[in-house]
N, C-alpha and C. Protein backbone atom coordinates (compact mmCIF):
# COMPACT_ATOMS: atom_id res chain seq x y z
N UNK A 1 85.24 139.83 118.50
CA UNK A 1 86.53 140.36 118.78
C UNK A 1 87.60 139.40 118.24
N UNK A 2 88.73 139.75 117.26
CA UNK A 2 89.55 139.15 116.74
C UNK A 2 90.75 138.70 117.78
N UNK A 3 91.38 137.71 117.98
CA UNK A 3 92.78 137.01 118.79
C UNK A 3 93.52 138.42 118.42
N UNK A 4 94.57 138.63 119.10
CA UNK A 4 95.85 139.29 119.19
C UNK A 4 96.96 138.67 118.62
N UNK A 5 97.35 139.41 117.58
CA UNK A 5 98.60 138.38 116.81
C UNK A 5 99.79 138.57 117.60
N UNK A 6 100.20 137.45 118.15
CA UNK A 6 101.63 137.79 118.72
C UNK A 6 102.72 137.62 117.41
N UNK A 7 103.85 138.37 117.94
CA UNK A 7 105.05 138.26 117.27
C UNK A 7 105.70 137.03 116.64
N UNK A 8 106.50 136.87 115.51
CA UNK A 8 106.76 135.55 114.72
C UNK A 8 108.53 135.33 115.96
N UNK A 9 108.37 134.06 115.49
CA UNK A 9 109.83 133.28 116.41
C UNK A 9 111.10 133.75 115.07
N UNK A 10 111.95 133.25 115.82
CA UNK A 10 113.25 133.08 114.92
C UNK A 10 113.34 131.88 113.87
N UNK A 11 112.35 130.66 114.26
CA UNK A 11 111.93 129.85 113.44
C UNK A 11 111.63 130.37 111.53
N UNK A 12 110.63 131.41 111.64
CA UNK A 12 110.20 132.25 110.52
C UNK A 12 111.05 133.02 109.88
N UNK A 13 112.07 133.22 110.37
CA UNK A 13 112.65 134.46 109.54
C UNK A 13 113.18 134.07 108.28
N UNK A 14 112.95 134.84 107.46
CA UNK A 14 113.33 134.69 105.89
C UNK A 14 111.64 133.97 105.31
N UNK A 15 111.21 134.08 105.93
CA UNK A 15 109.62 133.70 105.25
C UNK A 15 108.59 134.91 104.60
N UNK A 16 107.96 135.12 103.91
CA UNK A 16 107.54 135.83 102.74
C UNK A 16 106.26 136.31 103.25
N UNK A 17 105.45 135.46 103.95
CA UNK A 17 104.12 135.58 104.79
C UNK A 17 104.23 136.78 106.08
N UNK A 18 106.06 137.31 106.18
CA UNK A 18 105.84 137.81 107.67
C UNK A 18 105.92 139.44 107.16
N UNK A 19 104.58 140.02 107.84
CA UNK A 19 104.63 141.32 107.53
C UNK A 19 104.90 142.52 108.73
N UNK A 20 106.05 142.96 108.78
CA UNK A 20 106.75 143.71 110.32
C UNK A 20 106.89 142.82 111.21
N UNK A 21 106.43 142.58 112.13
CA UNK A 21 106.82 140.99 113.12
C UNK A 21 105.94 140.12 112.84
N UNK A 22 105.04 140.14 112.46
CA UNK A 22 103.67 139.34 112.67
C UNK A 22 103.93 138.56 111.52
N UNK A 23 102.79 137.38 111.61
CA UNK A 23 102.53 136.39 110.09
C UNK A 23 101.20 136.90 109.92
N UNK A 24 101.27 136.50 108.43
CA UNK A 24 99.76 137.11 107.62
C UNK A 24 98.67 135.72 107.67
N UNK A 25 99.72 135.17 107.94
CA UNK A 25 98.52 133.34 108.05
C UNK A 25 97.87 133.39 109.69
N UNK A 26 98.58 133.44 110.28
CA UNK A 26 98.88 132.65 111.93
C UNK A 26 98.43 133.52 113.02
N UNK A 27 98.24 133.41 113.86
CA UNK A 27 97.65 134.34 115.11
C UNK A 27 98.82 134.21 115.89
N UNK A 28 99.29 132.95 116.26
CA UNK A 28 100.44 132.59 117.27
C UNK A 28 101.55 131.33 116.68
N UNK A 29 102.71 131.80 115.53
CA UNK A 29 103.00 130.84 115.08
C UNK A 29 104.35 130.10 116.13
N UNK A 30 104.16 130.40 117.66
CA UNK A 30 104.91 129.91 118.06
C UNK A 30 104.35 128.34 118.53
N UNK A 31 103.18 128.35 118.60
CA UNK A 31 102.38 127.23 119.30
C UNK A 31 102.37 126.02 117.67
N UNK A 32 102.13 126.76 116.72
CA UNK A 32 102.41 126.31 115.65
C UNK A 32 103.66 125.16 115.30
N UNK A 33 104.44 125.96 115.47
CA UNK A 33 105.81 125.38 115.57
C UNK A 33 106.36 124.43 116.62
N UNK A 34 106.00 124.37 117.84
CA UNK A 34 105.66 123.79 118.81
C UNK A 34 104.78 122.60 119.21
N UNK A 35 103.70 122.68 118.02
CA UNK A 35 103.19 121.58 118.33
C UNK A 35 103.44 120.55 117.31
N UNK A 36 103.71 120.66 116.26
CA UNK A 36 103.50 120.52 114.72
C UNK A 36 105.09 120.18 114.12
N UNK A 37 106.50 120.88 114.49
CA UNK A 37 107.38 120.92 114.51
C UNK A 37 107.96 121.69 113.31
N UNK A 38 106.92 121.94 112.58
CA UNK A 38 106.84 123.07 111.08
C UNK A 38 105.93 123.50 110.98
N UNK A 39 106.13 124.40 110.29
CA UNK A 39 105.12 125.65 109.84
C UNK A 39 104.11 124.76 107.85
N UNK A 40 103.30 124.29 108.01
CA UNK A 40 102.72 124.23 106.74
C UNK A 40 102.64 125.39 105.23
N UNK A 41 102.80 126.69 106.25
CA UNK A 41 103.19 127.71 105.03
C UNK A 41 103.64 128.33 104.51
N UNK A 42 105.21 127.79 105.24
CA UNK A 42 106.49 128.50 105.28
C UNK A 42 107.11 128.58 103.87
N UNK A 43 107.24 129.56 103.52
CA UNK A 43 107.93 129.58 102.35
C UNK A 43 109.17 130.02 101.65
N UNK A 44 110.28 129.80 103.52
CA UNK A 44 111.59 129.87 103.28
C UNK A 44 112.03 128.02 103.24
N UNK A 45 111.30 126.98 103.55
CA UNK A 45 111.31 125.64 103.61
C UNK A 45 111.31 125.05 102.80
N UNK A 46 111.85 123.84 102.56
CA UNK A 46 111.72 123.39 100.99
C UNK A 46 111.32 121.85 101.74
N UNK A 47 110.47 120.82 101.58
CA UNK A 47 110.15 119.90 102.01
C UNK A 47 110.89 118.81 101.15
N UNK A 48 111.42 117.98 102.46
CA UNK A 48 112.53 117.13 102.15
C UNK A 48 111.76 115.74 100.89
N UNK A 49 111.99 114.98 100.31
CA UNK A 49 111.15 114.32 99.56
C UNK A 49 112.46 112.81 99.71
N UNK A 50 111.58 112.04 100.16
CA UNK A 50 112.33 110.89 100.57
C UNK A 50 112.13 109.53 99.49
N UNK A 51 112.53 108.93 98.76
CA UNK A 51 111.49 107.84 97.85
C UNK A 51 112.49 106.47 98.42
N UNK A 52 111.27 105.70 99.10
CA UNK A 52 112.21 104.07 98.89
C UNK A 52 111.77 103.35 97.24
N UNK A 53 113.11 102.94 96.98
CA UNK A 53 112.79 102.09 96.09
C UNK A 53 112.93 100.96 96.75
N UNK A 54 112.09 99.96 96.13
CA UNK A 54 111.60 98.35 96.47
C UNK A 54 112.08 97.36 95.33
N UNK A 55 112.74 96.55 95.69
CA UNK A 55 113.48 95.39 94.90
C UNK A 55 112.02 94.79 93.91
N UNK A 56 112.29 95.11 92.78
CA UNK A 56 111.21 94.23 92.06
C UNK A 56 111.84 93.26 91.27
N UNK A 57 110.82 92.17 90.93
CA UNK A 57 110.81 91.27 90.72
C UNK A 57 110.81 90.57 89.26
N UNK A 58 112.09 90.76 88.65
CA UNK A 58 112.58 90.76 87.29
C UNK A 58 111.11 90.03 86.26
N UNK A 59 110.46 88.84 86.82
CA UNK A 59 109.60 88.64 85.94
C UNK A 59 108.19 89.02 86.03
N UNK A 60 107.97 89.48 87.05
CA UNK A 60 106.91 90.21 87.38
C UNK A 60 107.22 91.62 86.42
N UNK A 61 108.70 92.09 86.45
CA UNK A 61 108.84 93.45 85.82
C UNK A 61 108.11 93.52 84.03
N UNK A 62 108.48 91.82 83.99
CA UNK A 62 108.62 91.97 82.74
C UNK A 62 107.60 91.34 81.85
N UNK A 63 106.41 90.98 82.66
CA UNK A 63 105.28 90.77 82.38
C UNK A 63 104.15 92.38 82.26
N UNK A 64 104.57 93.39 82.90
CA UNK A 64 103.90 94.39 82.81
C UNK A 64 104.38 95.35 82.06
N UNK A 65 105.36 95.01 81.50
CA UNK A 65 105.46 95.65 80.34
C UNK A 65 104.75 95.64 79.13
N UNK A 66 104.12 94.29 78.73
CA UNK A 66 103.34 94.15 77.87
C UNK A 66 102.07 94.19 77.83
């Protein structure tokens, strides 16, 4: 016997996966969202991309160049 898909949150809306209320991935994407704090297959989301740059070390730089 298959789970019962409950209905998608307000979290989802504008996502591509949701077909009439439901998600085509998820059984319950409220617990999803809830536990996790995002959806992994959301595809109204654009994942933030953070980069540290790190002070390097002019002669170290310039030894690996060659």
């Amino acid at each position: 016997m298959l789970p019962v898909k409950l209905p998608v949150i307000d979290k989802c809306t504008g996502c591509k996966l949701i077909e009439g209320l439901y998600c085509k991935r998820y059984f319950n994407p409220e617990v999803l969202w809830k536990n996790t704090g995002n959806c992994p297959s959301a595809t109204h989301m654009k994942a933030e991309v953070v980069e540290d740059r790190k002070k390097l070390n002019p002669i170290k730089a310039s030894k690996r160049r060659t």
